[in-house]
C-alpha atoms as a PDB file:
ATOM      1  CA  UNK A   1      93.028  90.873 105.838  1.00  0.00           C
ATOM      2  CA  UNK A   2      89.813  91.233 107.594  1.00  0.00           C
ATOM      3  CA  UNK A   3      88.914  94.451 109.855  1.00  0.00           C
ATOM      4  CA  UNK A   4      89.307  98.282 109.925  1.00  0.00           C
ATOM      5  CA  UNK A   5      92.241 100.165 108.121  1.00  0.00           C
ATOM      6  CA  UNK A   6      92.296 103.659 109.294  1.00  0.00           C
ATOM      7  CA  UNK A   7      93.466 106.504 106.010  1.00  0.00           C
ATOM      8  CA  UNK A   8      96.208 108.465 107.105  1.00  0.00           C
ATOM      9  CA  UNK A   9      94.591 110.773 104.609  1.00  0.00           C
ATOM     10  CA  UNK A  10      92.962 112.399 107.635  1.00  0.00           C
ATOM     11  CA  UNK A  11      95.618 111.796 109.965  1.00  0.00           C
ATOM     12  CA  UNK A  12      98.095 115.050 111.205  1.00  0.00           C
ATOM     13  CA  UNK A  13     101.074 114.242 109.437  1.00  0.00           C
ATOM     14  CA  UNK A  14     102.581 116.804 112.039  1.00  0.00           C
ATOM     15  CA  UNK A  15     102.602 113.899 114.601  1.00  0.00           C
ATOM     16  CA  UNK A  16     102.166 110.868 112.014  1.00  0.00           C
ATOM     17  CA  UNK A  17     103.782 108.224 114.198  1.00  0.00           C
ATOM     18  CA  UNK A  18     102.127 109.353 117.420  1.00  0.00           C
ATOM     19  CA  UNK A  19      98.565 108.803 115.251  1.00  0.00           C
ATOM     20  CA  UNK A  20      99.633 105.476 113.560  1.00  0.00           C
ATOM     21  CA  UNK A  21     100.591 104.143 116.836  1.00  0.00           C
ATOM     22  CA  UNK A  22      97.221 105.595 118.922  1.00  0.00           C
ATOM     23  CA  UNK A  23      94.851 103.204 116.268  1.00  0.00           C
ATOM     24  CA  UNK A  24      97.447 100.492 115.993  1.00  0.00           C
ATOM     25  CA  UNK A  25      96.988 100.161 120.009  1.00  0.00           C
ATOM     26  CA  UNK A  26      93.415 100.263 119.763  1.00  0.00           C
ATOM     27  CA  UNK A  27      93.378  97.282 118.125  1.00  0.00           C
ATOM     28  CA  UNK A  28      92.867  97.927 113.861  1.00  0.00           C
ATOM     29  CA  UNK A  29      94.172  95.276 111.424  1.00  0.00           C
ATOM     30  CA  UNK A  30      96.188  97.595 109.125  1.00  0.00           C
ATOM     31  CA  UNK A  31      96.990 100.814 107.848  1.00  0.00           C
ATOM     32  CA  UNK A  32      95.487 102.428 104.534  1.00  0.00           C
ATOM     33  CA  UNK A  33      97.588 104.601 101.755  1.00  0.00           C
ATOM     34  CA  UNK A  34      95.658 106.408  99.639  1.00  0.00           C
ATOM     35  CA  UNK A  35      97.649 107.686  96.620  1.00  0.00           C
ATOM     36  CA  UNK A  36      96.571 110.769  94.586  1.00  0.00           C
ATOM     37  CA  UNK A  37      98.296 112.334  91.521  1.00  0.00           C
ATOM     38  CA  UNK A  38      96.286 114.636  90.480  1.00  0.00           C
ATOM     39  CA  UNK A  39      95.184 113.055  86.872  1.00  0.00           C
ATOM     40  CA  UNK A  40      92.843 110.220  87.660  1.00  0.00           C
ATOM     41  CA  UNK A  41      91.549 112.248  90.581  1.00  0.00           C
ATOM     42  CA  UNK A  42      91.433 115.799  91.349  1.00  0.00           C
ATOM     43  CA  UNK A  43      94.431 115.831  93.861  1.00  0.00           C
ATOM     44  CA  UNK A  44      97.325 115.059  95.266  1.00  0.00           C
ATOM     45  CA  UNK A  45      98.260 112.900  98.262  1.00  0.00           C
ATOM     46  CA  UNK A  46     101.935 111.653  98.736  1.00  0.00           C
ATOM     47  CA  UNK A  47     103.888 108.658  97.397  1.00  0.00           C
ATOM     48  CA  UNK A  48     105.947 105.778  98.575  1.00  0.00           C
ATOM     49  CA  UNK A  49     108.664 107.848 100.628  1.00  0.00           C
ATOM     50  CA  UNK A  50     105.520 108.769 102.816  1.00  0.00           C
ATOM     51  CA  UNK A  51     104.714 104.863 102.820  1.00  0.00           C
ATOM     52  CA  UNK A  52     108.229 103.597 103.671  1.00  0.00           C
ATOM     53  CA  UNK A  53     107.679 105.758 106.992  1.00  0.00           C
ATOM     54  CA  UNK A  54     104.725 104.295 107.993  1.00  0.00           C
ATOM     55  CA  UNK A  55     105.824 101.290 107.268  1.00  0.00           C
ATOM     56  CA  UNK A  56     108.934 102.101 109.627  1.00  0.00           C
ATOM     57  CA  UNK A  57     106.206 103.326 112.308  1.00  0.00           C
ATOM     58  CA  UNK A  58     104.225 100.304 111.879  1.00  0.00           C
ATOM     59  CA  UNK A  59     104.285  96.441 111.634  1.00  0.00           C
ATOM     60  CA  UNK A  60     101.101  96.505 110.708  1.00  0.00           C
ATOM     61  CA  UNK A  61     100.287  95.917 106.722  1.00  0.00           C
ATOM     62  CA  UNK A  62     100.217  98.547 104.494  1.00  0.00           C
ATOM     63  CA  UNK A  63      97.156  99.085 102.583  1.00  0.00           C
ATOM     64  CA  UNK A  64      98.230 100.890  99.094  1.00  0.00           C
ATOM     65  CA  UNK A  65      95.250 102.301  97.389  1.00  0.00           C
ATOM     66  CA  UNK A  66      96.658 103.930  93.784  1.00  0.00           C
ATOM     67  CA  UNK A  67      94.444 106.348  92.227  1.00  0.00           C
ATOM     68  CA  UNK A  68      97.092 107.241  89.828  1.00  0.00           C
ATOM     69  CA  UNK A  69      97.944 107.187  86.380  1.00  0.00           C
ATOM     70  CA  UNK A  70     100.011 104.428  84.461  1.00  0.00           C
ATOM     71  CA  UNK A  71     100.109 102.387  88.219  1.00  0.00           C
ATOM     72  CA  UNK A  72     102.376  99.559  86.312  1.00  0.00           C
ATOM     73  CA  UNK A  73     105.324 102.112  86.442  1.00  0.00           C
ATOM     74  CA  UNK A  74     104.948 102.649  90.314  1.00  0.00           C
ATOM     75  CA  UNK A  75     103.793  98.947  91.213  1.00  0.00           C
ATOM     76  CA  UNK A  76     107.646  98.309  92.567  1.00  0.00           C
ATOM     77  CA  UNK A  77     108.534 101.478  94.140  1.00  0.00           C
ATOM     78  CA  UNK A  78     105.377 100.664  96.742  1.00  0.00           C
ATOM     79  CA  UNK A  79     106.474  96.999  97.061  1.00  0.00           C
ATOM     80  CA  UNK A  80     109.841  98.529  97.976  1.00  0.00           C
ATOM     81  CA  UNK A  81     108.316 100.667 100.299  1.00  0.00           C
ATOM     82  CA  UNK A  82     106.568  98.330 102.358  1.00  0.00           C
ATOM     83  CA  UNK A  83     103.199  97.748 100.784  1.00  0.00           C
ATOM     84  CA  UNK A  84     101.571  94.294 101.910  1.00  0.00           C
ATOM     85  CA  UNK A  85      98.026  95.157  99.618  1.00  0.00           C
ATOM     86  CA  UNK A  86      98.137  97.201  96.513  1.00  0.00           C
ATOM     87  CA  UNK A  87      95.115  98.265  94.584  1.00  0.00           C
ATOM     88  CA  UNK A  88      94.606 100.019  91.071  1.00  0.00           C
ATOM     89  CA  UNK A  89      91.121 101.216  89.321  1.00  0.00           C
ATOM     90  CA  UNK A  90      89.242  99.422  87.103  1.00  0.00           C
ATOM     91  CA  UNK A  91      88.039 102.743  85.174  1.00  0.00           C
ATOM     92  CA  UNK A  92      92.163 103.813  84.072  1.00  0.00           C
ATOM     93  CA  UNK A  93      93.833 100.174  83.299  1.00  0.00           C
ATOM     94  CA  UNK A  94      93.379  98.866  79.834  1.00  0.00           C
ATOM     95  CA  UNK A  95      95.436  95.705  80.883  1.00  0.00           C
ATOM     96  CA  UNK A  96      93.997  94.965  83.734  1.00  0.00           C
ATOM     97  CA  UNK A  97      94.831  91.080  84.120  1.00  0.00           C
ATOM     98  CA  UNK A  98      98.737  92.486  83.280  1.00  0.00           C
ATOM     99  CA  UNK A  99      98.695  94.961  85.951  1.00  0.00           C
ATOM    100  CA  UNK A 100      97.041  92.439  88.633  1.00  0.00           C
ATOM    101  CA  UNK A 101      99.642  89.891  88.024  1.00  0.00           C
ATOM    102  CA  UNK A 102     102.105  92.301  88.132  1.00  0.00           C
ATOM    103  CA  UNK A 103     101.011  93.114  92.010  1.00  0.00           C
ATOM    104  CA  UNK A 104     101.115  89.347  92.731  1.00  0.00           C
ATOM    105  CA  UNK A 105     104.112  88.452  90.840  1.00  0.00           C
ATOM    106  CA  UNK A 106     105.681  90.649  93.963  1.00  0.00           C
ATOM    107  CA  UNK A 107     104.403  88.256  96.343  1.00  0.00           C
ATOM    108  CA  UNK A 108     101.289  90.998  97.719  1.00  0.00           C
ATOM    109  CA  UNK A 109      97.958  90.642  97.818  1.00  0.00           C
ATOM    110  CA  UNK A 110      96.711  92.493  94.764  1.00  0.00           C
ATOM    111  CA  UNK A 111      93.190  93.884  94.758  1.00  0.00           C
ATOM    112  CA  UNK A 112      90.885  96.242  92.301  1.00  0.00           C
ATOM    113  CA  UNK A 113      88.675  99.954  93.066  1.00  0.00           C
ATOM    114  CA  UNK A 114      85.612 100.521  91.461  1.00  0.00           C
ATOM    115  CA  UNK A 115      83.882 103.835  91.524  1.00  0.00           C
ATOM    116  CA  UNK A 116      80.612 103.987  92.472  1.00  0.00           C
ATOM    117  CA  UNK A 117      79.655 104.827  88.722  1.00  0.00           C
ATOM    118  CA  UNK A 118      81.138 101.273  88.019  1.00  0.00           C
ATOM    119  CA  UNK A 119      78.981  98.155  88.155  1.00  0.00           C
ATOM    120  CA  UNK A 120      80.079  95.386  89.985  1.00  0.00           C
ATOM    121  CA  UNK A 121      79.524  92.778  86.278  1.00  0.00           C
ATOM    122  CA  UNK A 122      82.643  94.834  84.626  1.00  0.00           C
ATOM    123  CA  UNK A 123      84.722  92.405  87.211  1.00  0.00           C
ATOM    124  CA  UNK A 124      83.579  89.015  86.134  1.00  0.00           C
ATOM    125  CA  UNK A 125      87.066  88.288  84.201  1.00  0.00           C
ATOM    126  CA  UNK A 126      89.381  89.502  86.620  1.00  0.00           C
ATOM    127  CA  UNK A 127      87.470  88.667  90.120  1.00  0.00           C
ATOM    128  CA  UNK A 128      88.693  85.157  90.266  1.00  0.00           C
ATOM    129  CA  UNK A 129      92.433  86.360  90.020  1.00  0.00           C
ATOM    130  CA  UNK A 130      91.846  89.445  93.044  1.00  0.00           C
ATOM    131  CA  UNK A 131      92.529  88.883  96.371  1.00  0.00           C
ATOM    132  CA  UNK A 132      90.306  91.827  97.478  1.00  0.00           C
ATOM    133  CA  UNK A 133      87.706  94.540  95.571  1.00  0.00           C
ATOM    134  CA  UNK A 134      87.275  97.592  96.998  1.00  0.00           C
ATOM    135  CA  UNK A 135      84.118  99.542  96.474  1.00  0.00           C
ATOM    136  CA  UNK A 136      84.173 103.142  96.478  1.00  0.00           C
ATOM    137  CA  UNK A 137      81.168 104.690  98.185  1.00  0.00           C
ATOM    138  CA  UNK A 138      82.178 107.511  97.611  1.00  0.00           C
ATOM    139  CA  UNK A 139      83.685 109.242  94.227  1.00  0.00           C
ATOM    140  CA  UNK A 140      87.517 109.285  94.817  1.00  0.00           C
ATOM    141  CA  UNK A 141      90.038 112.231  95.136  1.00  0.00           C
ATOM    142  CA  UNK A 142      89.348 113.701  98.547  1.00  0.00           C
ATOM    143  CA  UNK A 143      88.583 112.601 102.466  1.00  0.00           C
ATOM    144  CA  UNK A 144      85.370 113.171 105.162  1.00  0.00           C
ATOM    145  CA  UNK A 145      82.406 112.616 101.883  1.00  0.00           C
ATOM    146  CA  UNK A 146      79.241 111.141 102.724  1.00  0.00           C
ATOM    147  CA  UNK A 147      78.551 107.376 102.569  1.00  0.00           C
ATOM    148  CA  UNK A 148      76.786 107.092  99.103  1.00  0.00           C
ATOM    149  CA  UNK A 149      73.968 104.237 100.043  1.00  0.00           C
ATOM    150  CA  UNK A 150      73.676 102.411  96.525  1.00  0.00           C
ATOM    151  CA  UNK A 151      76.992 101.086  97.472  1.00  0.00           C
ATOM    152  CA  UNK A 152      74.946  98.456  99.908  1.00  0.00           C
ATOM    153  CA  UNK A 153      73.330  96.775  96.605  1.00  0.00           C
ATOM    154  CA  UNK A 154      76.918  96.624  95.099  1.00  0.00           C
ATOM    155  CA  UNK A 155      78.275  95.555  98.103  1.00  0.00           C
ATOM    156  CA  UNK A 156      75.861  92.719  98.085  1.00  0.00           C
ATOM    157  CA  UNK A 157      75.986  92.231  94.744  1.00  0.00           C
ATOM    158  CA  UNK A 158      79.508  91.375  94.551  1.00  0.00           C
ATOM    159  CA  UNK A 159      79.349  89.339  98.066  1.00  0.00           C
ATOM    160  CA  UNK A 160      76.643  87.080  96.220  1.00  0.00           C
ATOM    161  CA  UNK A 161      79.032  86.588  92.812  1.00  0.00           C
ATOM    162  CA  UNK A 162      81.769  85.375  95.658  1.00  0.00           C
ATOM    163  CA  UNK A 163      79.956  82.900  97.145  1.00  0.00           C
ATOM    164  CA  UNK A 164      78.283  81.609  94.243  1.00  0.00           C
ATOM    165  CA  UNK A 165      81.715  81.132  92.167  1.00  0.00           C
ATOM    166  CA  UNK A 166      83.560  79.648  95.854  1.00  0.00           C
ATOM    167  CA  UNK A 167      85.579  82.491  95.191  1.00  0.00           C
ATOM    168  CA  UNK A 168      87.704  83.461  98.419  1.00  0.00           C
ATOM    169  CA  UNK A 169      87.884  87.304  97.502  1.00  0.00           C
ATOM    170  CA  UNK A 170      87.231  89.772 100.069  1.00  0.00           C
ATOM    171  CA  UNK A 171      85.355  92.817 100.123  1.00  0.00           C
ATOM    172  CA  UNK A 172      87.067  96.150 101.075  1.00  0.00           C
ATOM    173  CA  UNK A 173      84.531  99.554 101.460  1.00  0.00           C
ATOM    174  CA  UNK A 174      86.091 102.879 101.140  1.00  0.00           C
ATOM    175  CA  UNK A 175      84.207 106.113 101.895  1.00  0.00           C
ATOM    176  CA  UNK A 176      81.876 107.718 104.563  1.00  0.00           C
ATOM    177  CA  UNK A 177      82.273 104.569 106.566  1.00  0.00           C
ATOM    178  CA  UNK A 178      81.726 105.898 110.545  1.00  0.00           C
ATOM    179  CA  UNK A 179      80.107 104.641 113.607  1.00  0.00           C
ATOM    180  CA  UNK A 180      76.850 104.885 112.941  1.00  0.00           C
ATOM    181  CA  UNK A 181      76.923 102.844 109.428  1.00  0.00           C
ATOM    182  CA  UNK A 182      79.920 100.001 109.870  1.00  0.00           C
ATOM    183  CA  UNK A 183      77.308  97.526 110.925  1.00  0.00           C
ATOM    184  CA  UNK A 184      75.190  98.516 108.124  1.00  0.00           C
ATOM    185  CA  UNK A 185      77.855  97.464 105.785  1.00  0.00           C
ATOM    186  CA  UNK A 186      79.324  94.905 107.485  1.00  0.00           C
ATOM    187  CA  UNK A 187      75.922  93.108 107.190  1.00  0.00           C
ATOM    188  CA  UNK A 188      75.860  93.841 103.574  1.00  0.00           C
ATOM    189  CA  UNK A 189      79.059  91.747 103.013  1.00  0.00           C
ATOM    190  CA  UNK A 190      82.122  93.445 103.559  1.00  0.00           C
ATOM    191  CA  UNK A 191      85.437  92.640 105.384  1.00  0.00           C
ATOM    192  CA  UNK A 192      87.179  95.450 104.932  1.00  0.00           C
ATOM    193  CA  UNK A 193      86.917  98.988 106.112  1.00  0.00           C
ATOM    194  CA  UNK A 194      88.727 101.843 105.497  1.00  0.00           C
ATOM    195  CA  UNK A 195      87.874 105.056 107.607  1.00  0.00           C
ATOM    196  CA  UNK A 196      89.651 108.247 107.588  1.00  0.00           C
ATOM    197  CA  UNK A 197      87.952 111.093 108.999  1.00  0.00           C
ATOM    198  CA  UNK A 198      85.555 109.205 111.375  1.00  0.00           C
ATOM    199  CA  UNK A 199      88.867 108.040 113.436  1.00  0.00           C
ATOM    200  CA  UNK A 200      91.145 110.494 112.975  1.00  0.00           C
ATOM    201  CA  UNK A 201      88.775 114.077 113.822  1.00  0.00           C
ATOM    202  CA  UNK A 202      86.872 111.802 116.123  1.00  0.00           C
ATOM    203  CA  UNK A 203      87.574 113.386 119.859  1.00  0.00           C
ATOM    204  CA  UNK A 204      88.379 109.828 121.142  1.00  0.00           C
ATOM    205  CA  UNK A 205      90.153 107.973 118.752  1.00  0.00           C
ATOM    206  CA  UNK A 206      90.936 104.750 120.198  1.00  0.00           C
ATOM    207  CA  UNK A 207      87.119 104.886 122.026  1.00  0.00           C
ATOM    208  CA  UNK A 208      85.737 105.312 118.535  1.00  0.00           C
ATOM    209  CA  UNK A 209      88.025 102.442 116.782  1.00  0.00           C
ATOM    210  CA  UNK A 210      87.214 100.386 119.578  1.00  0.00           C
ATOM    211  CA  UNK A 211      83.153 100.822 119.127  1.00  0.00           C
ATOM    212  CA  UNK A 212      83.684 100.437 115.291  1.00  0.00           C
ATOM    213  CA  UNK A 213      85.764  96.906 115.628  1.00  0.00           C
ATOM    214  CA  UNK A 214      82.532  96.060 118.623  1.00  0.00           C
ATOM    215  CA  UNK A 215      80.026  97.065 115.120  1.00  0.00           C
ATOM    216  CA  UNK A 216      81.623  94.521 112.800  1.00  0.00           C
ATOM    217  CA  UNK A 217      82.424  91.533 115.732  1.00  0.00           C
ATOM    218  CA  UNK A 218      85.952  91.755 115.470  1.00  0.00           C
ATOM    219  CA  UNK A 219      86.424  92.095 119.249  1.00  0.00           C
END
C-alpha cells in the first residue's frame, strides 16, 4: 500500500488514460478517487462509472476516497467498480465500526478520513480494525489547497498510537502534498501520499513523480 497515489481530481479527463498511464510509467503505487457529492463537501466529483474506467486503464489499485453522504449505500457499487482501498469520514458515520466492516467484508482494504478539525484520539475504537487513516491536511471538497502544517503533529501523533499498540495501520496524507514538503511528511510518519495538482499541472510529470518517490526512498 505504501507510496504515492496521484488524484485524478487534477488530471484532464479529456485524455484520462493517456494521464493515468504517464504516472503509472513513472513508477507510483496506485491511483486515488476522490468522490464528492455535494452534501458532506461543497462539490461534486464523479462516481463509480468514472472508477470502473480507470480501473480498465489501470492495473494499478484503486484508491476510493468517499466524501459522500450515507457511504454504506454506495460501499458495493465501488467494489464493483474496481476499488482495491475504500475510505469514509469519521465526521458523517454514526456506525462507524458497521460501515468499516462493511468495506472489509468485500475483501478491500478499508480505511478512515479525518479532517483536519478532527483529533487523531476520536480513532482509538476503530484504529485497530483500519487498514489505513488518512489525514486531511487540508479541509476537503476541492483540489491545489495549501498543505495545512498542524497536520505534522497529527501525523505523528497517530504514527506514535501505531507503534505503541503493534498496530500494522498505515498512514495515508491527503492535501498540499508537493515536492518541496513529501520528505517533510514522510519523516513525520506517513506511507501514503496522495497528490493531485503537484503531478498533474506540474510541466514534467513523470520528472516530478520521479523526484517525489526519490523524497520518500521509494526508488
Amino acid at each position: 500500500m505504501k507510496g504515492i497515489y496521484p488524484s485524478i481530481l487534477s488530471a484532464d479527463f479529456g485524455k484520462l488514460a493517456e494521464e493515468i498511464k504517464l504516472v503509472e510509467n513513472a513508477g507510483v503505487q496506485g491511483i486515488h478517487c476522490d468522490i464528492m457529492d455535494g452534501h458532506f463537501v461543497p462539490n461534486i466529483t464523479y462516481g463509480s462509472m468514472i472508477v470502473s474506467k480507470v480501473n480498465e486503464i489501470t492495473t494499478l489499485p484503486l484508491d476510493v476516497h468517499l466524501m459522500i453522504e450515507n457511504p454504506d449505500k454506495y460501499i458495493g457499487d465501488f467494489v464493483k467498480a474496481g476499488a482495491d482501498y475504500i475510505s469514509v469520514h469519521f465526521e458523517n458515520n454514526m456506525h462507524l465500526h458497521r460501515t468499516v466492516s462493511i468495506i472489509k467484508s468485500e475483501g478491500i482494504k478499508a480505511g478512515v478520513a479525518i479532517n483536519p478539525s478532527t483529533p487523531v484520539d476520536f480513532l482509538c475504537d476503530i484504529l485497530p480494525e483500519l487498514d489505513f487513516v488518512l489525514v486531511m491536511s487540508v479541509n476537503p471538497g476541492f483540489g491545489g489547497q495549501n498543505f495545512i502544517e498542524r497536520s505534522l503533529k497529527k501525523i505523528r501523533q497517530l504514527k506514535d498510537v501505531i507503534i505503541h499498540e503493534k498496530y500494522k495501520t498505515i498512514i495515508e496524507v491527503d492535501g498540499g502534498i508537493d515536492e518541496s514538503n513529501i520528505r517533510t511528511v514522510f519523516e513525520a510518519g506517513a506511507d501514503m501520499f496522495v497528490a493531485g495538482a503537484a503531478i498533474f499541472k506540474s510541466e514534467n510529470k513523470a520528472r516530478t513523480v520521479k523526484n517525489m518517490l526519490k523524497n520518500i526512498e521509494m526508488k
